[in-house]
Protein backbone atom coordinates (compact mmCIF):
# COMPACT_ATOMS: atom_id res chain seq x y z
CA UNK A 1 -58.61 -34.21 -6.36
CA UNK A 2 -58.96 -30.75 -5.06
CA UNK A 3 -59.35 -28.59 -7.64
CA UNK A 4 -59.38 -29.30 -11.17
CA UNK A 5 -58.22 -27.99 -14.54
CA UNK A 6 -60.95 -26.33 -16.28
CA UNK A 7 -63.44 -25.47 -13.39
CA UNK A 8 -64.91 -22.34 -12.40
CA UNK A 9 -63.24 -21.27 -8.39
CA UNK A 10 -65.66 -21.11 -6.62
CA UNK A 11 -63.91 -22.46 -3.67
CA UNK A 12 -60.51 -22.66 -2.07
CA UNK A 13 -58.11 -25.22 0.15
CA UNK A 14 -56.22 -24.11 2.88
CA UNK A 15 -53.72 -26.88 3.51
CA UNK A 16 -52.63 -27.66 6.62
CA UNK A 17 -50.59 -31.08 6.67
CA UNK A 18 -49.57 -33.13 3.58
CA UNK A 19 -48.91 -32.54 -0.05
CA UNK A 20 -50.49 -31.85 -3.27
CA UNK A 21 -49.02 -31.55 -6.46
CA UNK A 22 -49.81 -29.07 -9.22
CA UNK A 23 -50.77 -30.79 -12.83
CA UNK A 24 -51.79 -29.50 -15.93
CA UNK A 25 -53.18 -31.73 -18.80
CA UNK A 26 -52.04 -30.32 -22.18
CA UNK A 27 -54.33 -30.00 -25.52
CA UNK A 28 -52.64 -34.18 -26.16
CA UNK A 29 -53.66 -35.41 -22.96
CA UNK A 30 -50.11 -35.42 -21.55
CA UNK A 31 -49.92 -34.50 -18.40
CA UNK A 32 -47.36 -32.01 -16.58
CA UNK A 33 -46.80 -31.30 -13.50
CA UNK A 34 -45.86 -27.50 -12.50
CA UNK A 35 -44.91 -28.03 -8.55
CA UNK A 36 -45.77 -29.33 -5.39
CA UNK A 37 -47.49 -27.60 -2.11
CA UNK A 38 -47.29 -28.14 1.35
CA UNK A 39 -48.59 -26.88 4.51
CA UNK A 40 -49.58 -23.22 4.53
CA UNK A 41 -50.57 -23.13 0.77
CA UNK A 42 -53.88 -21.78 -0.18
CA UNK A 43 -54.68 -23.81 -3.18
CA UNK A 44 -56.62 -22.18 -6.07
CA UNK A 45 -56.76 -18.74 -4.13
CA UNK A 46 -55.09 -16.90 -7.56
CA UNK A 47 -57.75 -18.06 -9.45
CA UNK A 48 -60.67 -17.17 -7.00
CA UNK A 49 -58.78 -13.35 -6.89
CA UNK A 50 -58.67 -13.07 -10.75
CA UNK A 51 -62.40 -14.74 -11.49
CA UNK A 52 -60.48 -17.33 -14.17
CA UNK A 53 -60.99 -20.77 -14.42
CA UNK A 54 -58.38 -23.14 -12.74
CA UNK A 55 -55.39 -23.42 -15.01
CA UNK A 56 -54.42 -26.74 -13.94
CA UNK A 57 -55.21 -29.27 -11.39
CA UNK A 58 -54.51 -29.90 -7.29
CA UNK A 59 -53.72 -33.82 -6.07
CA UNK A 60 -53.25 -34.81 -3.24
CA UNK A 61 -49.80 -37.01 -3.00
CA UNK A 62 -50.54 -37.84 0.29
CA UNK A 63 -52.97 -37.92 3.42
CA UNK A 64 -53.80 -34.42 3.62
CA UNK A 65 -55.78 -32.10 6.55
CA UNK A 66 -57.30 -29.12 3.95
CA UNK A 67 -60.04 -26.73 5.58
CA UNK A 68 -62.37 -25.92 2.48
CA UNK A 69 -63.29 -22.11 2.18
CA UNK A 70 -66.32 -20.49 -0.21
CA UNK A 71 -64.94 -17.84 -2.36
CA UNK A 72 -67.26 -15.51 -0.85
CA UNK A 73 -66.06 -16.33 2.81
CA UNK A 74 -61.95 -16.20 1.71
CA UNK A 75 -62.84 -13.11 -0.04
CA UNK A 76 -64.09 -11.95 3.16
CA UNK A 77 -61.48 -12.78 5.37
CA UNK A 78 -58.83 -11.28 3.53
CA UNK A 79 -60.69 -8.14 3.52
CA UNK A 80 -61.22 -8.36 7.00
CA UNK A 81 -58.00 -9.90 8.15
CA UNK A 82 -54.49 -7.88 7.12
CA UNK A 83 -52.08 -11.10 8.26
CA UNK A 84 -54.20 -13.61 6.21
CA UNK A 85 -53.70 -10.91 3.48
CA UNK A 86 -50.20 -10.19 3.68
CA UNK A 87 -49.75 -14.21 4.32
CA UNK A 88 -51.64 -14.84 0.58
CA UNK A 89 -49.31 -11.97 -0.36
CA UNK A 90 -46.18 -14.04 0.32
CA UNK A 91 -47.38 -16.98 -0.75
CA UNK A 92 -48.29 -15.63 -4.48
CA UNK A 93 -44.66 -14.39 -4.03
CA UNK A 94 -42.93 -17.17 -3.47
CA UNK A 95 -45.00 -19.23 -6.69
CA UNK A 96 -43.53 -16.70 -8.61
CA UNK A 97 -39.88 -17.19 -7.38
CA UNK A 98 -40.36 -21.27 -7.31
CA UNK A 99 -41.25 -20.63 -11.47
CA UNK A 100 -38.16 -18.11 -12.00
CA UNK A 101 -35.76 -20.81 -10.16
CA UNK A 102 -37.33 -23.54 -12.01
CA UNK A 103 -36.83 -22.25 -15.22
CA UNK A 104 -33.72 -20.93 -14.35
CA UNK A 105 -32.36 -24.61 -13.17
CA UNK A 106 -33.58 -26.24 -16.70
CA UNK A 107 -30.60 -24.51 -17.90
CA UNK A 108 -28.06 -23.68 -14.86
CA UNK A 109 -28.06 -26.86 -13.22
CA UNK A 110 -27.62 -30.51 -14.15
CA UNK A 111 -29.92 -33.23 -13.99
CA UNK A 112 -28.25 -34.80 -10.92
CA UNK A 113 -28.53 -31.06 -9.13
CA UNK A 114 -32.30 -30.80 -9.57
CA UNK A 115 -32.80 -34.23 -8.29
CA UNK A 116 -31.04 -33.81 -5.10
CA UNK A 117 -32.57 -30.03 -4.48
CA UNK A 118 -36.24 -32.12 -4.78
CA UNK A 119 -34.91 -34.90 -2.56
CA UNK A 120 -33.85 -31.98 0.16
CA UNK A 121 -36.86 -30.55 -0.32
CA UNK A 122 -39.27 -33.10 0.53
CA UNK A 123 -36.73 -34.84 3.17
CA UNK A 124 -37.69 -31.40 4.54
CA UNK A 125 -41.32 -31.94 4.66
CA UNK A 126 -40.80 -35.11 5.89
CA UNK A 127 -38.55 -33.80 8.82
CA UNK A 128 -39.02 -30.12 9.12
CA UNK A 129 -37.71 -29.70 12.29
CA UNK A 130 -34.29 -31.98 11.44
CA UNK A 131 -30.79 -30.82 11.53
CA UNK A 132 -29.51 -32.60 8.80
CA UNK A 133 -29.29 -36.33 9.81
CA UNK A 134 -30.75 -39.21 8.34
CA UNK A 135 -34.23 -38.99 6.67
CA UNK A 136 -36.40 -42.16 5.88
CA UNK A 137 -38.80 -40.72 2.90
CA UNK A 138 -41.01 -42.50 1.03
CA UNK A 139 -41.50 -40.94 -2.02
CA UNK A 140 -45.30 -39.38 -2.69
CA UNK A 141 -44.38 -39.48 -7.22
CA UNK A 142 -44.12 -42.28 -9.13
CA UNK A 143 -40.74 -42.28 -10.86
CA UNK A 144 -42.81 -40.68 -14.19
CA UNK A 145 -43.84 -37.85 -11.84
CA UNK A 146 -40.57 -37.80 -10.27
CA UNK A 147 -38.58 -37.40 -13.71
CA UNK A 148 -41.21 -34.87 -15.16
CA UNK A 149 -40.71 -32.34 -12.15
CA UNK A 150 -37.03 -32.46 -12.84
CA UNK A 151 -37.28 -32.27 -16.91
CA UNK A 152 -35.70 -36.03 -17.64
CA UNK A 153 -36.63 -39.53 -18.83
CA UNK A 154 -37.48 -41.93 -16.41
CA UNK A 155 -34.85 -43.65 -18.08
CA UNK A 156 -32.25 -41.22 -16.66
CA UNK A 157 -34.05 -40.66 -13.90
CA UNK A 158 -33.03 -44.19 -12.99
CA UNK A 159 -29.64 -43.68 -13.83
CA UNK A 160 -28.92 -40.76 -11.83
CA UNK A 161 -30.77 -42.67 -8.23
CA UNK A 162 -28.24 -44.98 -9.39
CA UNK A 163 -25.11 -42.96 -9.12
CA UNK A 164 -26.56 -41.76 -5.76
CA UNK A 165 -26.35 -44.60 -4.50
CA UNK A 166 -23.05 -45.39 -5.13
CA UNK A 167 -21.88 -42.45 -3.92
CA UNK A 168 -23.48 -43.02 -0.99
CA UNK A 169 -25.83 -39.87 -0.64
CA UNK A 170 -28.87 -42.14 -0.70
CA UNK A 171 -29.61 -45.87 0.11
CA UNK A 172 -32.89 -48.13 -0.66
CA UNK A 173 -34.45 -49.85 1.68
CA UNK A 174 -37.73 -51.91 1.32
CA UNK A 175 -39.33 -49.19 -0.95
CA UNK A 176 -37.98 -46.51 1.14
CA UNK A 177 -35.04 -44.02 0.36
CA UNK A 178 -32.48 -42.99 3.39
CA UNK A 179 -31.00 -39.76 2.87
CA UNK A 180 -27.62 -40.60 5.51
CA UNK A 181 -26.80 -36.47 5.74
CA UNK A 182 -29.80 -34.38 3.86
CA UNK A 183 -26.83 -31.52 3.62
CA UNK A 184 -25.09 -33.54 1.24
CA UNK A 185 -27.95 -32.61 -0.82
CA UNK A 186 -28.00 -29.48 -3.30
CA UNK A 187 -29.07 -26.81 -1.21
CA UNK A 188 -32.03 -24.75 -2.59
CA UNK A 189 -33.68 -22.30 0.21
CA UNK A 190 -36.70 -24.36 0.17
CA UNK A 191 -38.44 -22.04 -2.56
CA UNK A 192 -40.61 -24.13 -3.87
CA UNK A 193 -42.95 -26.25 -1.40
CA UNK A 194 -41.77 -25.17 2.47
CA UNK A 195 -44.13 -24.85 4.91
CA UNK A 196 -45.81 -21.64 5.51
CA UNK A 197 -47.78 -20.66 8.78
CA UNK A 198 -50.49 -18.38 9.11
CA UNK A 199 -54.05 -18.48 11.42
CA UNK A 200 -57.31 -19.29 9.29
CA UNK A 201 -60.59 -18.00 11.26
CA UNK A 202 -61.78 -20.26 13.75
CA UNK A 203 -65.12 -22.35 12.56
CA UNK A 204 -64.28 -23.73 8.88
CA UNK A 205 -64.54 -26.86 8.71
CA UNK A 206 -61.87 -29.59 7.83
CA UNK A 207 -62.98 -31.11 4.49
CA UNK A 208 -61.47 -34.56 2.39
CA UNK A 209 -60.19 -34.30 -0.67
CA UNK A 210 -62.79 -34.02 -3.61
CA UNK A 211 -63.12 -32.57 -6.59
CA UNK A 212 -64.90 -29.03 -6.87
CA UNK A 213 -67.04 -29.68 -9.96
């Protein structure tokens, strides 16, 4: 875990490779999960600007490189630096887009829609640099996750990797699912997780994943 529900931010992640999702453990002790993040993401850094506690929980989904920053010293550097600025700028921006498409999809587009656009969007992560051809992902959510990000049963969930199938926009193999032609896939502008790119000052250090409290 990097940063947990509950806990004061004192600290922040910078991440530069992998994936973390975003989960939030209600007052019944189900849990949600609000989004993933990629490379470029500065996880927690709302929080840290506000002085609030973390509203809901970073994972990491999979091997992740994160350099760990003090509040104090990313308070610092954005004073000091006007591109890391304008870069946490852009990112805040685009959270608030990724919640304003997601809320607009739970009613705008089908089940089936919102499956493929997180398919595309992680077949991107997985191949940012492709140009549409076949993918080999293995998927970082269990099918639970995977059906809670898209507002369905896992029960349906199944149902609708089942139609994919047979309509040939995705295969199984061994564990693994093969995307044939990622542009068959609902399009989506990469709102929600895409990588972002920016410098963090030289010197701070790479750090594991842990909790911060």
């Amino acid at each position: 875990m990097l940063v947990q529900q509950g806990c004061e931010p004192y600290e922040i992640f910078f991440v530069e490779d992998g994936l973390a999702k975003l989960v939030r453990i209600d007052a019944g002790g189900r849990e949600q999960i609000l989004g993933l993040r990629g490379a470029g993401w500065f996880l927690g850094a709302a929080f840290v600007l506000v002085r609030r506690s973390h509203a809901a929980s970073a994972v990491a989904l999979t091997s992740c490189t994160v350099r760990r920053l003090s509040q104090d010293a990313f308070l610092a550097l954005l004073a000091e630096h006007p591109d890391l600025s304008w870069h946490v700028h852009r990112m805040h921006s685009r959270e608030v887009l990724s919640q304003f498409h997601h809320m607009s999809d739970l009613g705008a587009k089908t089940a089936r829609q919102r499956l493929e656009r997180v398919l595309r969007r992680l077949a991107t992560l997985s191949s940012p640099n492709g140009s549409g051809e076949e993918v080999r992902l293995l998927l970082p959510l269990k099918r639970w996750e995977l059906a809670s990000l898209i507002a369905v049963t896992p029960e349906h969930l199944s149902r609708l990797l089942k139609r994919l199938r047979e309509d040939g926009v995705i295969r199984v193999q061994q564990g693994w699912i093969v995307i044939p032609e990622v542009r068959r896939l609902a399009a989506d502008g990469a709102h929600e997780f895409g990588v972002l790119t920016t410098t963090v000052a030289a010197g701070v250090p790479a750090a594991s994943a842990a909790p911060v409290c």
